[in-house]
Protein backbone atom coordinates (compact mmCIF):
# COMPACT_ATOMS: atom_id res chain seq x y z
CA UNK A 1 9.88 -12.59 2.07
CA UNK A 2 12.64 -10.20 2.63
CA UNK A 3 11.22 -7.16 0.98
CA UNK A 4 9.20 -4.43 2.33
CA UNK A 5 7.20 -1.44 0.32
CA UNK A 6 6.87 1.73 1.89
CA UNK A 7 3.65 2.64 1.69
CA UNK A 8 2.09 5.40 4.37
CA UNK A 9 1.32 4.68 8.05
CA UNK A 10 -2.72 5.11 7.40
CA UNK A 11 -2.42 3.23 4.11
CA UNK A 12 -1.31 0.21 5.75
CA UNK A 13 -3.54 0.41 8.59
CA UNK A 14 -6.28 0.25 6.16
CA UNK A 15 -5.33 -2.24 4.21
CA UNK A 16 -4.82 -4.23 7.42
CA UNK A 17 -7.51 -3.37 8.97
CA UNK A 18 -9.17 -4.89 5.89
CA UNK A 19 -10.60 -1.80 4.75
CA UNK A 20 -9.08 -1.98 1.34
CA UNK A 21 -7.38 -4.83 -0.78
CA UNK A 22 -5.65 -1.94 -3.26
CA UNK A 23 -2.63 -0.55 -3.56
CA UNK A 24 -1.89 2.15 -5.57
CA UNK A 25 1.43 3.71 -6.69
CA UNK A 26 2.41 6.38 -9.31
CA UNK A 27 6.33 5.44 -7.96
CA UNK A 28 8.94 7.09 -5.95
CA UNK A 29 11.55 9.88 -6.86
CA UNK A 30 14.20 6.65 -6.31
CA UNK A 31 12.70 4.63 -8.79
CA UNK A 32 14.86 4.94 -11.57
CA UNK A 33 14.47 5.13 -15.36
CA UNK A 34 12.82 2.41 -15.58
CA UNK A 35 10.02 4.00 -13.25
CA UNK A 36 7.87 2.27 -10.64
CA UNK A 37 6.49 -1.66 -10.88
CA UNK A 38 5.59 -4.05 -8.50
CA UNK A 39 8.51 -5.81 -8.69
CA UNK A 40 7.40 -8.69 -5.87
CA UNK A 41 4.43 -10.72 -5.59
CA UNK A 42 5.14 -10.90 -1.70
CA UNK A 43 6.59 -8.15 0.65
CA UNK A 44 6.09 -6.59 3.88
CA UNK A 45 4.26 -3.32 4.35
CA UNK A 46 6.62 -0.72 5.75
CA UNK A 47 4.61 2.39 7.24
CA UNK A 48 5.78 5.86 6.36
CA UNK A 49 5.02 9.08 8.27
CA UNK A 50 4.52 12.23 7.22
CA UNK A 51 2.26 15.15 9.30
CA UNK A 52 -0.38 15.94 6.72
CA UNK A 53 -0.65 12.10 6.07
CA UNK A 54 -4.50 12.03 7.94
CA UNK A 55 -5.59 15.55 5.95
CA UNK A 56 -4.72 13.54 2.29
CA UNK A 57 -7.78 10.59 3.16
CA UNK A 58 -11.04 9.81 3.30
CA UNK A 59 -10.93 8.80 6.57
CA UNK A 60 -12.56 11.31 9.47
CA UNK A 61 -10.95 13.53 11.02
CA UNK A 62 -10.86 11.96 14.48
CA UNK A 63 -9.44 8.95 12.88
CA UNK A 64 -6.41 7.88 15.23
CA UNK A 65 -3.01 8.05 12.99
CA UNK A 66 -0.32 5.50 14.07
CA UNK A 67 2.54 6.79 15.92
CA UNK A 68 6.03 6.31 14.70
CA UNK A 69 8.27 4.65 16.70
CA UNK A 70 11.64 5.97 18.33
CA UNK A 71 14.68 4.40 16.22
CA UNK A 72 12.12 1.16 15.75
CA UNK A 73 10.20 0.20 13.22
CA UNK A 74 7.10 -2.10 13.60
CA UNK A 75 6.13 -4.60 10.98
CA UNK A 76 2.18 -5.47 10.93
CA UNK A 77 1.57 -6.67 7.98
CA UNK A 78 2.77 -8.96 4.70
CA UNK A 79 1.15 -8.76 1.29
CA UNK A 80 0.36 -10.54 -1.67
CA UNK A 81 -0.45 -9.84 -5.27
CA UNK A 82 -3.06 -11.45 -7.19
CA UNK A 83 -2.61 -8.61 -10.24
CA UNK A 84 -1.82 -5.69 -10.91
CA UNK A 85 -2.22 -3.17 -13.81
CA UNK A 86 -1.38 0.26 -15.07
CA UNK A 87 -4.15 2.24 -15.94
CA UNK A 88 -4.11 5.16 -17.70
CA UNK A 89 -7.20 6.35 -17.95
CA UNK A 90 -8.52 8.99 -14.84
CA UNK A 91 -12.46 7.91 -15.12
CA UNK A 92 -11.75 4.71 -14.94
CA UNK A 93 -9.35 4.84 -11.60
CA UNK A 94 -12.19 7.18 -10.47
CA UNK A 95 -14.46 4.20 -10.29
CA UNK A 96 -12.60 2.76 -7.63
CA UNK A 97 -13.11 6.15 -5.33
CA UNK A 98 -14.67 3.74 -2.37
CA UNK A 99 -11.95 1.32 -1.91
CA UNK A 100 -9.14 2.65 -1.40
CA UNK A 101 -7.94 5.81 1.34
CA UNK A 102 -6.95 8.79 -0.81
CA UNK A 103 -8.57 11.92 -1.82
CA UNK A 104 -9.98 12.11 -5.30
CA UNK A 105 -6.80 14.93 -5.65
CA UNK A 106 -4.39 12.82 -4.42
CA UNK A 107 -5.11 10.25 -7.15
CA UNK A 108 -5.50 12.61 -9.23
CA UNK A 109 -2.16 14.46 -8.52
CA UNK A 110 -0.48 10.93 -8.89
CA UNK A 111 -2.12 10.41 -12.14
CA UNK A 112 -0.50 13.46 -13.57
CA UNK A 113 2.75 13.43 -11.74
CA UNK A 114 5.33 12.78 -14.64
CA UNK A 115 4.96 13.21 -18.30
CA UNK A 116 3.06 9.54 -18.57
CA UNK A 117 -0.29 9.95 -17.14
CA UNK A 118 -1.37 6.77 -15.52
CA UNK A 119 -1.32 5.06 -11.70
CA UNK A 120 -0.26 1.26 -10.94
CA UNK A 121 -3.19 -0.46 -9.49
CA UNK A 122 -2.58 -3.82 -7.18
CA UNK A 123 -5.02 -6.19 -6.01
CA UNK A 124 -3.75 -7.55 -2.82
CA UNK A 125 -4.03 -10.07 -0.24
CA UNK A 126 -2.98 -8.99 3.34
CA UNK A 127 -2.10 -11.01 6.30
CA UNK A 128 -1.21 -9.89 10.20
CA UNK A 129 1.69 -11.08 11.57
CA UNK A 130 1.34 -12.62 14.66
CA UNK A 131 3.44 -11.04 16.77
CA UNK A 132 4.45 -8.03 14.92
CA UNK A 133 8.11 -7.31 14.23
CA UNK A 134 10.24 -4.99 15.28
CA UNK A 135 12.94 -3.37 13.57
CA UNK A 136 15.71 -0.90 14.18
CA UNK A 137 15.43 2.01 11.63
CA UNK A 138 18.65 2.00 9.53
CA UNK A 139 19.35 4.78 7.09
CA UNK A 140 18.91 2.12 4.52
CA UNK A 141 15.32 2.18 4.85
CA UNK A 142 15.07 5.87 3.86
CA UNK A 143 14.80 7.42 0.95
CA UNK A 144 12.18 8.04 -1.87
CA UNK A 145 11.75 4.79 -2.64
CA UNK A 146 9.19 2.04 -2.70
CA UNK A 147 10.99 -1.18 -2.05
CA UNK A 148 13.31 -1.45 1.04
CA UNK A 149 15.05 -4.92 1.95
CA UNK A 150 14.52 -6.41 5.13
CA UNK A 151 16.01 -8.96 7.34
CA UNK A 152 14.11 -12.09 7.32
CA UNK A 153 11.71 -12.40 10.46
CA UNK A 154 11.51 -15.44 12.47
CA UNK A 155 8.25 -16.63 14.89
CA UNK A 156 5.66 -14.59 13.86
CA UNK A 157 2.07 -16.25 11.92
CA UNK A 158 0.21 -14.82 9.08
CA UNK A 159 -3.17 -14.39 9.34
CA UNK A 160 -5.94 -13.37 6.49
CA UNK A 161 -7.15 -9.65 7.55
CA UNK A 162 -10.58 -10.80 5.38
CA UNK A 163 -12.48 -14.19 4.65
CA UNK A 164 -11.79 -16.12 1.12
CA UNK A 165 -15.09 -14.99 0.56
CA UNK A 166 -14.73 -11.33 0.79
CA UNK A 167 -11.34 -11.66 -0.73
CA UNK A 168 -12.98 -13.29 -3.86
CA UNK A 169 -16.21 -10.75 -3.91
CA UNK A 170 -13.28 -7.95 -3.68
CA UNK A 171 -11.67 -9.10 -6.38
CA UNK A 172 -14.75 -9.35 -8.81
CA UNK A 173 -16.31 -6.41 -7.84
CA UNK A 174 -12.47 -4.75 -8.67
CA UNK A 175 -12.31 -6.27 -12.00
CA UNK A 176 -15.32 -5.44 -13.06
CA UNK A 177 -15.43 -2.13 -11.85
CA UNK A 178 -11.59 -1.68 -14.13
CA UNK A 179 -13.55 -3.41 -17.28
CA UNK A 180 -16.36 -0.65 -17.02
């Protein structure tokens, strides 16, 4: 892998914390005319930061947030998709509303953000790296943008975040939660 999507810092706790095996992703400013996809089936997690990041969840209020590093960047986490799928229908992304982070309005702002209603929906495997990596922040990882690429990393295990067993009731329960 030598990919990374930005996703924020609480998001990818959760989903490595095994919380939640779903992205989702309306798309960046930077995404082009072509709009947002997931363009890899493989790719780091890259936490973002942002100060009102905690306020946008579920999560409770007490919930620890974690802290950017000076001119570093850690890297926790890889991911891989099993599927993914646009879905363009509100009610039905509103069935999902327990597995996944975000506020009902969040999603819903998403939803709604350009002139195609709709939000990209991935069900994803995640694994720990073990150590974690660090990075130096370059300029090339900012921007509005969901994919960043990344030097490859050397030494470091993956490790499932859930069983196969959970992974496979996840992914059930997800699809037939999407068929309605």
């Amino acid at each position: 892998m030598i990919v990374a999507f930005k996703e924020w810092a609480l998001v990818c706790e959760a989903l490595g914390s095994g919380r939640q095996s779903l992205i989702l992703r309306k798309g960046g400013i930077a995404e082009g005319r072509a709009g947002f996809a997931f363009q890899h089936e493989e790719f780091f997690l890259f936490p973002t930061w942002f100060h009102e990041q905690l306020e946008r969840t579920t999560l409770p209020p007490d919930t620890p947030v974690p802290q950017a590093l000076n001119e570093e960047i850690e890297i926790a986490y890889a991911a891989t998709v099993e599927w993914t799928r646009l879905v363009t229908d509100l009610a039905v992304v509103g069935r999902l509303r327990d597995l996944h982070v975000w506020r009902d309005s969040i999603v819903e702002e998403r939803f709604h953000y350009d002139a195609t209603p709709g939000i990209h929906v991935a069900f994803v495997r995640v694994f720990r790296l073990d150590p974690p990596q660090r990075l130096r922040m370059e300029k090339k990882f900012g921007g509005c943008r969901s994919w960043v690429e990344m030097p490859a990393f050397d030494g470091s295990a993956l490790v499932s975040v859930i069983s196969d067993e959970e992974h496979a009731r996840r992914r059930a329960m997800i699809e037939e939660l999407l068929a309605g």
